[in-house]
Every structure is written in structure tokens, then in C-alpha cells.
PDB file of N, CA and C in Angstrom:
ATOM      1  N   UNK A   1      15.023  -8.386  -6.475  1.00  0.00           N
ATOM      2  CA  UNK A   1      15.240  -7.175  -7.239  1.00  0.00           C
ATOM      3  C   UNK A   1      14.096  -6.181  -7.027  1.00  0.00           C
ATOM      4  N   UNK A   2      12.866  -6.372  -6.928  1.00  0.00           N
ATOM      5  CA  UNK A   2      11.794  -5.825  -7.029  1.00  0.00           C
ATOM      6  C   UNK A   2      11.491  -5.230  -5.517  1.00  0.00           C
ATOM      7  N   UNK A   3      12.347  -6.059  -4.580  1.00  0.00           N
ATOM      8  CA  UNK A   3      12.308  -5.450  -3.173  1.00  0.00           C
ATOM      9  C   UNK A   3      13.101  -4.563  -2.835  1.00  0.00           C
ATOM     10  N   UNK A   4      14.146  -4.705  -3.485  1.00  0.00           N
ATOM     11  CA  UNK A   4      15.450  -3.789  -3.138  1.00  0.00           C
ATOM     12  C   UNK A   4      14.424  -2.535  -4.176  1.00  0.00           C
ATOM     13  N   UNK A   5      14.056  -1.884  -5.304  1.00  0.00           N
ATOM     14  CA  UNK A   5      13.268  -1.458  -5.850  1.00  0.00           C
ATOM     15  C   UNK A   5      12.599  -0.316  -4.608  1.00  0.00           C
ATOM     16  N   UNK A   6      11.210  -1.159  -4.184  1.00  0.00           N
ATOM     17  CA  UNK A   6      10.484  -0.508  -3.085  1.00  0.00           C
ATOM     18  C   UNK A   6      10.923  -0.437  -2.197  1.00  0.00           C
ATOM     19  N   UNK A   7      11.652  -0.727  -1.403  1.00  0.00           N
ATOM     20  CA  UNK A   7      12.855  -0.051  -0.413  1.00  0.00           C
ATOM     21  C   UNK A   7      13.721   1.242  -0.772  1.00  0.00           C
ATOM     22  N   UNK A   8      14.315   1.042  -1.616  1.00  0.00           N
ATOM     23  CA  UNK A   8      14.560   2.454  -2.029  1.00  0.00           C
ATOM     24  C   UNK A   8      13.611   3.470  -2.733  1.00  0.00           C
ATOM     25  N   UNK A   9      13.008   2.894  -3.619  1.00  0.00           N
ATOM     26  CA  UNK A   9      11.667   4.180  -3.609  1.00  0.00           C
ATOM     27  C   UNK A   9      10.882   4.561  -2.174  1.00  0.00           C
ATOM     28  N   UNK A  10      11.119   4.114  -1.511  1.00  0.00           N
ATOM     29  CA  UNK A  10      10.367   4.140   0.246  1.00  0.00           C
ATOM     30  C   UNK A  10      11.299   5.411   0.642  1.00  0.00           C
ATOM     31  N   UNK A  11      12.797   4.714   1.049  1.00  0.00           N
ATOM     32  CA  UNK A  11      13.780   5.990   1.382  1.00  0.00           C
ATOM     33  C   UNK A  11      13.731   7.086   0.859  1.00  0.00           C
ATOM     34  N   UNK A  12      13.836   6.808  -0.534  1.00  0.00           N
ATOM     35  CA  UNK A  12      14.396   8.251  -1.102  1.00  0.00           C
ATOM     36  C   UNK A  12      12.797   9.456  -1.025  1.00  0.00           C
ATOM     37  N   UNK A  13      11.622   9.048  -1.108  1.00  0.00           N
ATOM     38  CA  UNK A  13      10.583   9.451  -0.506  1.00  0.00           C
ATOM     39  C   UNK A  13      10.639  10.143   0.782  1.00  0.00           C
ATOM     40  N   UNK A  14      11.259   9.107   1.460  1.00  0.00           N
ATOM     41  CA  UNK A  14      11.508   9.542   3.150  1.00  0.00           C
ATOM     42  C   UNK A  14      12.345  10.428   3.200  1.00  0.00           C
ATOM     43  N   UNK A  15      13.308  10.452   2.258  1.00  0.00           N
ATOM     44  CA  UNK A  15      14.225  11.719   2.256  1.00  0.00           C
ATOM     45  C   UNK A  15      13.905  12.931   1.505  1.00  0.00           C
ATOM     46  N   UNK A  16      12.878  13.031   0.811  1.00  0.00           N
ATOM     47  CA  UNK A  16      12.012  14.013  -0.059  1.00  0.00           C
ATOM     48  C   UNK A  16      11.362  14.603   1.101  1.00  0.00           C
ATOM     49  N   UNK A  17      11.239  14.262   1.852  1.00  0.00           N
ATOM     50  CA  UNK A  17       9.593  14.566   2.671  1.00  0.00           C
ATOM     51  C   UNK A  17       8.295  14.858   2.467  1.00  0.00           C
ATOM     52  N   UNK A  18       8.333  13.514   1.183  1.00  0.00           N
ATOM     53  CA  UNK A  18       6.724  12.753   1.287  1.00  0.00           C
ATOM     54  C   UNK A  18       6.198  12.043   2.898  1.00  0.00           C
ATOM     55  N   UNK A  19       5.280  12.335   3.321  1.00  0.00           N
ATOM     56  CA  UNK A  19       4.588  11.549   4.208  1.00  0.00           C
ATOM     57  C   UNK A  19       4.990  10.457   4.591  1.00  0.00           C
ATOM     58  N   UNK A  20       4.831   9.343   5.480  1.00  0.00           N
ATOM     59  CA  UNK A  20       5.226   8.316   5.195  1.00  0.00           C
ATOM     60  C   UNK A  20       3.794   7.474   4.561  1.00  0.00           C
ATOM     61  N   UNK A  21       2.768   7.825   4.609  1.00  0.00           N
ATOM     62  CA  UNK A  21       1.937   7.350   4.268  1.00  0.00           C
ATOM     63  C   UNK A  21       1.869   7.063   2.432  1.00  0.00           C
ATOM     64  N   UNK A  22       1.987   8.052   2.340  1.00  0.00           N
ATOM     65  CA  UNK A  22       1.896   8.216   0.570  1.00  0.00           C
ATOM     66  C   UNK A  22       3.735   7.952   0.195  1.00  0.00           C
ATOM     67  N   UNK A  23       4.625   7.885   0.739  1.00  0.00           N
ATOM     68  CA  UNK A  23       5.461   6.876   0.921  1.00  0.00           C
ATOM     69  C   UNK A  23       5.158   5.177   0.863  1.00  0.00           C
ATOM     70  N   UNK A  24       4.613   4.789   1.484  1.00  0.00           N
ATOM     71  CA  UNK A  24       4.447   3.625   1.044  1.00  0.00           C
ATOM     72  C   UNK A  24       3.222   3.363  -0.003  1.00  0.00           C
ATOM     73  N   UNK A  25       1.989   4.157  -0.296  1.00  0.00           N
ATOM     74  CA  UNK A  25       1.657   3.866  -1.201  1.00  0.00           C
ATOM     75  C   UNK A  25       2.095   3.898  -2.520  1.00  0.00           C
ATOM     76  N   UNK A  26       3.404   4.993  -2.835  1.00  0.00           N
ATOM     77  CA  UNK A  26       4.002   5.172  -3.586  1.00  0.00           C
ATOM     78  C   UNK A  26       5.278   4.201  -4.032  1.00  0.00           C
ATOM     79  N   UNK A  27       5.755   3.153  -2.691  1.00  0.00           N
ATOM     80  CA  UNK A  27       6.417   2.362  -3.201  1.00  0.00           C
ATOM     81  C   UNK A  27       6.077   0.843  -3.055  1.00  0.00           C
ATOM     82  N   UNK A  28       4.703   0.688  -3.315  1.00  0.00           N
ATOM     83  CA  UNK A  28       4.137  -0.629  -3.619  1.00  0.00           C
ATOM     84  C   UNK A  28       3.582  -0.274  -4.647  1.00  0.00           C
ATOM     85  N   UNK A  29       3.297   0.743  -4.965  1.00  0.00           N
ATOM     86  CA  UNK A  29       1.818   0.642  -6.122  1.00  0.00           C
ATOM     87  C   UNK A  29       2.599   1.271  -8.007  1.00  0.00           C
ATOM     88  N   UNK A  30       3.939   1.766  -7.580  1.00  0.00           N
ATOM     89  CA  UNK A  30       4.895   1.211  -8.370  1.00  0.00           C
ATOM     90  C   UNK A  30       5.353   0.644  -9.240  1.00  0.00           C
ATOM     91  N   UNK A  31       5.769  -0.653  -8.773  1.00  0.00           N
ATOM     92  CA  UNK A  31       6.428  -1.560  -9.324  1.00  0.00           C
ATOM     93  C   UNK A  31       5.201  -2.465  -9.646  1.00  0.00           C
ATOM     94  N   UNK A  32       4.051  -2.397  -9.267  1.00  0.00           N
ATOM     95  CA  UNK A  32       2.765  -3.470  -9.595  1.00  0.00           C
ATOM     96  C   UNK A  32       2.418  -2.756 -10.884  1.00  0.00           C
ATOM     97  N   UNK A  33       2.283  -1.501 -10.791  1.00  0.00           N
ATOM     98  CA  UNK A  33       2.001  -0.658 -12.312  1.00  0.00           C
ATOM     99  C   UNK A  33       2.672  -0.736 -13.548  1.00  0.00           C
ATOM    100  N   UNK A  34       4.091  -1.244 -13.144  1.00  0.00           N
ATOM    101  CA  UNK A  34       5.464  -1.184 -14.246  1.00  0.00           C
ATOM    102  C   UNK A  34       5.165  -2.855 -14.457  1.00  0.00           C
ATOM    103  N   UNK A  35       4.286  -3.581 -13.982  1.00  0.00           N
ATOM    104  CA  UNK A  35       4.432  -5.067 -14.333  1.00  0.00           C
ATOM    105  C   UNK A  35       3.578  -5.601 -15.101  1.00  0.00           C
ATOM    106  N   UNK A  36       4.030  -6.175 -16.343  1.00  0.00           N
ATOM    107  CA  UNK A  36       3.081  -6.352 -17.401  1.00  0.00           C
ATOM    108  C   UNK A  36       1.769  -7.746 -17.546  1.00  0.00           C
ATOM    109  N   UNK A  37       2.561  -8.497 -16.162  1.00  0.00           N
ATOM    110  CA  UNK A  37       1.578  -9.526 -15.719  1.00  0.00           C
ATOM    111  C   UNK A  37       0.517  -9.562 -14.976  1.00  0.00           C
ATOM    112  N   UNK A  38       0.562  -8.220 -14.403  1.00  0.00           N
ATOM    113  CA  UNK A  38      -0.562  -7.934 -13.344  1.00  0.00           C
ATOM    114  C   UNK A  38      -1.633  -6.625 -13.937  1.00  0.00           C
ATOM    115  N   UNK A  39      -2.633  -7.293 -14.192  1.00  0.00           N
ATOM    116  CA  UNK A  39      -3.616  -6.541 -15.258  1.00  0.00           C
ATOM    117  C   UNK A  39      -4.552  -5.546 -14.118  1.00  0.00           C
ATOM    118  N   UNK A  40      -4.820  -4.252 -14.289  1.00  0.00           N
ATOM    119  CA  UNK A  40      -5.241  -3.619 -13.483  1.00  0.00           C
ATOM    120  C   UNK A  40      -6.655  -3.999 -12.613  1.00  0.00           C
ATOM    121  N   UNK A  41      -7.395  -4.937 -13.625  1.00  0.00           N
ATOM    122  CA  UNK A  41      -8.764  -5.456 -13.082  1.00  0.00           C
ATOM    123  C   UNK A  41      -8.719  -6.557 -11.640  1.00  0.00           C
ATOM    124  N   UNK A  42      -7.503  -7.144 -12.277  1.00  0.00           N
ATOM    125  CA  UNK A  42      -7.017  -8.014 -10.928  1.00  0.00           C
ATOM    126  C   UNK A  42      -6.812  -7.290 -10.345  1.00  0.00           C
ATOM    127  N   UNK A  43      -5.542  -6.394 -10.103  1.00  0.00           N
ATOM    128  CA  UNK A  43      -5.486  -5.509  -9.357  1.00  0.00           C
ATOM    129  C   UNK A  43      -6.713  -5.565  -8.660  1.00  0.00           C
ATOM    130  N   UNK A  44      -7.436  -4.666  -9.007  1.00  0.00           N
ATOM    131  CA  UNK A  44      -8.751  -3.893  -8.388  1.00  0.00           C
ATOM    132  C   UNK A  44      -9.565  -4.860  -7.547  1.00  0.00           C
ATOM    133  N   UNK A  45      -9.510  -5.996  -8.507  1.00  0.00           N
ATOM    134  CA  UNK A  45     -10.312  -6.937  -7.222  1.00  0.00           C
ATOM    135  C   UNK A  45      -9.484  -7.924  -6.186  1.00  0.00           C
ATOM    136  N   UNK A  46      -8.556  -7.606  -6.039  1.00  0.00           N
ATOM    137  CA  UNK A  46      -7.787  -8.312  -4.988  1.00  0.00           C
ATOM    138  C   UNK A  46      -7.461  -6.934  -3.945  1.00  0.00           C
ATOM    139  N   UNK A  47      -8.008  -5.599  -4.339  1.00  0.00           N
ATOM    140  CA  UNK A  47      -8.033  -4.630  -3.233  1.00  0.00           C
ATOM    141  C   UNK A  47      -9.100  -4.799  -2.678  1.00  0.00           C
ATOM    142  N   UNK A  48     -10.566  -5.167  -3.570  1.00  0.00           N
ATOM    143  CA  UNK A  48     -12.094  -4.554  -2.745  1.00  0.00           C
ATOM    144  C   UNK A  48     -11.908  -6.042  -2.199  1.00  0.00           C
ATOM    145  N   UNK A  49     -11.647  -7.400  -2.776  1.00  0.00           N
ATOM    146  CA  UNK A  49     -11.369  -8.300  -1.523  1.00  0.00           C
ATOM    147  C   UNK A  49     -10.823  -7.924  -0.089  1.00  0.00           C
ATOM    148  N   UNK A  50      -9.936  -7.612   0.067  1.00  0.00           N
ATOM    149  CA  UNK A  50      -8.862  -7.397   0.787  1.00  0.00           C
ATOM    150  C   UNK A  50     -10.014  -6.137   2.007  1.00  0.00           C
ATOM    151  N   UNK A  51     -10.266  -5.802   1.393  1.00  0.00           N
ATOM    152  CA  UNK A  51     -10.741  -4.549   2.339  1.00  0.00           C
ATOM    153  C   UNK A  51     -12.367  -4.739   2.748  1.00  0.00           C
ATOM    154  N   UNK A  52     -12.844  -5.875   1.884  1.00  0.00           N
ATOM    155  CA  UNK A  52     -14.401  -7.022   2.580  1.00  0.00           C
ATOM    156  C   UNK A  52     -13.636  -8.189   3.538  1.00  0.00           C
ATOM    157  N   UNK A  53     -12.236  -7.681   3.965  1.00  0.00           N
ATOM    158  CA  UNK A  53     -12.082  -9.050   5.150  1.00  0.00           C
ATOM    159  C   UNK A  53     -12.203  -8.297   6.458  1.00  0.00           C
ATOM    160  N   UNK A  54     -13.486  -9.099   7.140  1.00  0.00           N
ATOM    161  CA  UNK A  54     -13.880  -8.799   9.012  1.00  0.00           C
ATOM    162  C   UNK A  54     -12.716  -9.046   9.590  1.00  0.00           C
ATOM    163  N   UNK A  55     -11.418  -9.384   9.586  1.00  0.00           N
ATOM    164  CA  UNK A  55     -10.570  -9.370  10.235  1.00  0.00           C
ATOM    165  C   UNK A  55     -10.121  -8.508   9.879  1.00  0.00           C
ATOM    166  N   UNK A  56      -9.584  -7.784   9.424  1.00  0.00           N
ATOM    167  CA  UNK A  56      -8.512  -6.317   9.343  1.00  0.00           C
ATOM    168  C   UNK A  56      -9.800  -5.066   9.045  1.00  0.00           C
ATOM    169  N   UNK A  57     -10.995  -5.941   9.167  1.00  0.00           N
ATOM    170  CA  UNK A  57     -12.032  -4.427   9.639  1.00  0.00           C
ATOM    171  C   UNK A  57     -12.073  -4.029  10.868  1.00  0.00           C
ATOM    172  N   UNK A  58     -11.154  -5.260  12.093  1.00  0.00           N
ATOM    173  CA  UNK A  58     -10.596  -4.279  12.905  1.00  0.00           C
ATOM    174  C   UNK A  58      -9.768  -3.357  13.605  1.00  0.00           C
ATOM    175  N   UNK A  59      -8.837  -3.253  12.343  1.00  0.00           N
ATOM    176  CA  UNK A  59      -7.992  -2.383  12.520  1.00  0.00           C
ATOM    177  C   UNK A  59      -8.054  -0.610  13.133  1.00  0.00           C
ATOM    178  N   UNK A  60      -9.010  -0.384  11.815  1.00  0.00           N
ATOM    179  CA  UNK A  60      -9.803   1.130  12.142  1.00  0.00           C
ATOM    180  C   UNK A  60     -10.362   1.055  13.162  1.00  0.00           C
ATOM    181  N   UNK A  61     -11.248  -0.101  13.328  1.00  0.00           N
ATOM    182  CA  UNK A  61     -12.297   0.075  14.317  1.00  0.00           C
ATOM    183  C   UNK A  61     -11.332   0.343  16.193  1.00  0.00           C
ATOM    184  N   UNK A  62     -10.466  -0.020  15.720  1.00  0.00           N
ATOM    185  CA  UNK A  62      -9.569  -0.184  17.335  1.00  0.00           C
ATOM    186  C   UNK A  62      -8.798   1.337  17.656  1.00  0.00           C
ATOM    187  N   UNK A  63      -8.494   1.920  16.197  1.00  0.00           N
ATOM    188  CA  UNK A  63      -8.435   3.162  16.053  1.00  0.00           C
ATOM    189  C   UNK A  63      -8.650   4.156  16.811  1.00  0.00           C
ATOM    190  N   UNK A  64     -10.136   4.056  16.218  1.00  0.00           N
ATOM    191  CA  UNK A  64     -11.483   4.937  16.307  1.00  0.00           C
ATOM    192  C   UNK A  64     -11.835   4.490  18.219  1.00  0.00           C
ATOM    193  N   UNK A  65     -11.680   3.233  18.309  1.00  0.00           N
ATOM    194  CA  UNK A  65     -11.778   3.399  19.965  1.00  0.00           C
ATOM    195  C   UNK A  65     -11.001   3.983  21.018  1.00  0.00           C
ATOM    196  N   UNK A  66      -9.557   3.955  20.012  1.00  0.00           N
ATOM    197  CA  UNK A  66      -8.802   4.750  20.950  1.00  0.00           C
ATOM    198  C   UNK A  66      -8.845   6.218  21.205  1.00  0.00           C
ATOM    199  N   UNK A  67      -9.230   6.448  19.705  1.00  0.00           N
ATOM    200  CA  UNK A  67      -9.537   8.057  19.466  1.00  0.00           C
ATOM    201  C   UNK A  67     -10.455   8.330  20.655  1.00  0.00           C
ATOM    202  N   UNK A  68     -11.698   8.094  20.919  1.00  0.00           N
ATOM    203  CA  UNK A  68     -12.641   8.431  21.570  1.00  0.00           C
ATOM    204  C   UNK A  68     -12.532   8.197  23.152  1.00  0.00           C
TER     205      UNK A  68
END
């Protein structure tokens, strides 16, 4: 239920012509907000985890090499 949810908040975005970027931040961050089990502090620290992992720090970095 919650997928069918962010799938269509994704589309109908896509058919607004929101970004796709703020498109998908807009249809994950959502349904985590409308959920009364997921307390914003968790939240918060399962993002600054997520973004202290050396493996998907090279994402940008491969980026930024291509850029240049």
C-alpha cells in the first residue's frame, strides 16, 4: 500500500513538472512523515549514518571525476 502511495506521488509530480529530483524526495519523505512509528530523531540518524558510509562516498566522487 505504501508503495503504490510513492509511486504515484512520484508520477503525478512527474506530471506537475516538479524536477525529478525533488520528485523523489518528495515521494519518500512523505509517507515516512505521515508514519507515527518512525520518530523524526531516528529519522535523522539513520540519514547522517547513511551519508558517513565510504562506500556510497563514491558516488559523487565519480561524478566530480567525470565532470572534470
Amino acid at each position: 500500500m505504501i508503495l503504490i502511495g510513492i509511486v504515484s506521488i512520484f508520477f503525478i509530480c512527474l506530471l506537475l513538472g516538479v524536477p525529478v529530483v525533488l520528485s523523489l524526495v518528495l515521494a519518500s519523505s512523505i509517507p515516512i512523515l505521515l508514519d507515527p512509528l518512525v520518530s523524526l530523531t531516528q529519522m535523522s540518524t539513520i540519514m547522517l549514518e547513511s551519508i558517513q558510509s565510504f562506500t556510497l562516498l563514491a558516488i559523487p566522487l565519480f561524478i566530480f571525476a567525470a565532470d572534470s
